[in-house]
Protein backbone atom coordinates (compact mmCIF):
# COMPACT_ATOMS: atom_id res chain seq x y z
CA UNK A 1 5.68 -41.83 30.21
CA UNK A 2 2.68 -42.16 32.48
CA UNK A 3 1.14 -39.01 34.62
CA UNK A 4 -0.87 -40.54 36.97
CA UNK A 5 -2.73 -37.37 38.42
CA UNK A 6 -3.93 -34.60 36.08
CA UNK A 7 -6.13 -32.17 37.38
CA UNK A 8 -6.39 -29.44 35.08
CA UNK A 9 -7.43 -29.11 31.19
CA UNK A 10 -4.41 -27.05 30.71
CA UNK A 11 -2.58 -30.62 31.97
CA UNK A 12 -4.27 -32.86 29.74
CA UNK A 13 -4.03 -30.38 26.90
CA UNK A 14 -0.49 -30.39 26.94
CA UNK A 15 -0.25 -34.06 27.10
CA UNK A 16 -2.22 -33.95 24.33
CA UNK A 17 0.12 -31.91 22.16
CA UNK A 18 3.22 -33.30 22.66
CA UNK A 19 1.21 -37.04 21.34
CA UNK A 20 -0.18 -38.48 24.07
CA UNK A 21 -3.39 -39.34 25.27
CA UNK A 22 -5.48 -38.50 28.24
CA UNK A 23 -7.34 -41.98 29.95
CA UNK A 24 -9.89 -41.36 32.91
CA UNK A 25 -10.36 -43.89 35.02
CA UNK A 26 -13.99 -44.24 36.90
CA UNK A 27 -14.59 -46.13 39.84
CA UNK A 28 -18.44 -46.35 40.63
CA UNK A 29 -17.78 -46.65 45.01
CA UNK A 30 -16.06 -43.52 45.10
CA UNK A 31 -17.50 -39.53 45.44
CA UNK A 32 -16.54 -37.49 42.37
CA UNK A 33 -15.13 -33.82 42.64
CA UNK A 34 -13.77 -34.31 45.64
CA UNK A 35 -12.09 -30.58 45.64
CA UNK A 36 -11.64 -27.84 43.55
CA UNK A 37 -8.64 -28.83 41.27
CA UNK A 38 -10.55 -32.37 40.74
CA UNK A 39 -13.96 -30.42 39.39
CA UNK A 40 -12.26 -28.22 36.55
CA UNK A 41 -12.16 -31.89 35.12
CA UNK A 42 -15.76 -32.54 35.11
CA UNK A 43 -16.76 -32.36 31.52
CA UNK A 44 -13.66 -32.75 29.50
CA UNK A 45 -13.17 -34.78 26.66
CA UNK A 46 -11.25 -37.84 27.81
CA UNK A 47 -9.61 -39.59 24.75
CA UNK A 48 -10.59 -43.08 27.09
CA UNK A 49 -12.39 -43.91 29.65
CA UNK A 50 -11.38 -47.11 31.97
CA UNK A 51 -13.94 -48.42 34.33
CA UNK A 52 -12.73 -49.99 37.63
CA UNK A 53 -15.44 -51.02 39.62
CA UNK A 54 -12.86 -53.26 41.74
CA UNK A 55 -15.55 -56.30 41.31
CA UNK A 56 -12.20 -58.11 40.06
CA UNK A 57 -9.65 -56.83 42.16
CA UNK A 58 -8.64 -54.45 39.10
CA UNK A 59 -7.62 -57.09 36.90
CA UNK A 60 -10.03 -55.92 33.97
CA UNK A 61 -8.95 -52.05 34.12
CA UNK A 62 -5.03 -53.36 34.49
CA UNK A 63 -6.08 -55.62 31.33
CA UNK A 64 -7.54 -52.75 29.35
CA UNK A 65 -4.70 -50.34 30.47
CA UNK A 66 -2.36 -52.55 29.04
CA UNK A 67 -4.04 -52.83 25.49
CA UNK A 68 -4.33 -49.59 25.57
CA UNK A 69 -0.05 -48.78 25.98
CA UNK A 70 0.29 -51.83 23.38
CA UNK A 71 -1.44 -50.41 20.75
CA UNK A 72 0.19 -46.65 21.59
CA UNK A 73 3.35 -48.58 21.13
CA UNK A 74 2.53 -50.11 18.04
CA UNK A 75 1.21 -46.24 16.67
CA UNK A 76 -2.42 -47.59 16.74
CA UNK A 77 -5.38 -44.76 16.34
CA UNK A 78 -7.14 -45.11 19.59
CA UNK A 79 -10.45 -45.10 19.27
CA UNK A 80 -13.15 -44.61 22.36
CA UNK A 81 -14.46 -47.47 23.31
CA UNK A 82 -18.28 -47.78 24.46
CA UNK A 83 -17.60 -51.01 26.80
CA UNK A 84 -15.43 -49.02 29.14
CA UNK A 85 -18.04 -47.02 30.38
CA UNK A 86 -19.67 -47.95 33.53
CA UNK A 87 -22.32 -50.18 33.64
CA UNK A 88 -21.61 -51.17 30.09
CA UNK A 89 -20.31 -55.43 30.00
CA UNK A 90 -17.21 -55.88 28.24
CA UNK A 91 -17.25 -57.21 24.85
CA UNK A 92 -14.44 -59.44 25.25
């Protein structure tokens, strides 16, 4: 199952609990925060976080998204990965 809009910690705690993960994805040309619900984000712990800076037409974040579900399905430990931070060139 994928939520595709979490806005509160409470959200992404639950997610958490019942054993899934919580992904962020960034996109550099777009304002942050943009209301209330949105900012009680700002600072959480993100188990990933996905960089789309659209330079590709999303084909890189799509790519990463799904290694991220394969390994889930295959009960891989996800571990946070520096290269998906903004600004940072992927690895691969």
């Amino acid at each position: 199952m994928v939520v595709s809009d979490v806005r509160f910690p409470e959200e992404a705690d639950y997610i958490r609990s019942v054993g899934g993960i919580v992904v962020k994805i960034t996109r550099q040309t777009s304002p942050v925060h943009g209301n209330s619900a949105e900012r009680k984000m700002v600072g959480y712990a993100f188990d990933q976080v996905v960089s789309n800076d659209l330079s590709d037409g999303g084909e890189r974040m799509f790519r990463r998204l799904d290694e991220l579900v394969s390994n889930l399905r295959l009960g891989h430990r996800l571990e946070p990965k520096a290269t998906d931070m903004p600004g940072v060139p992927d690895a691969n």
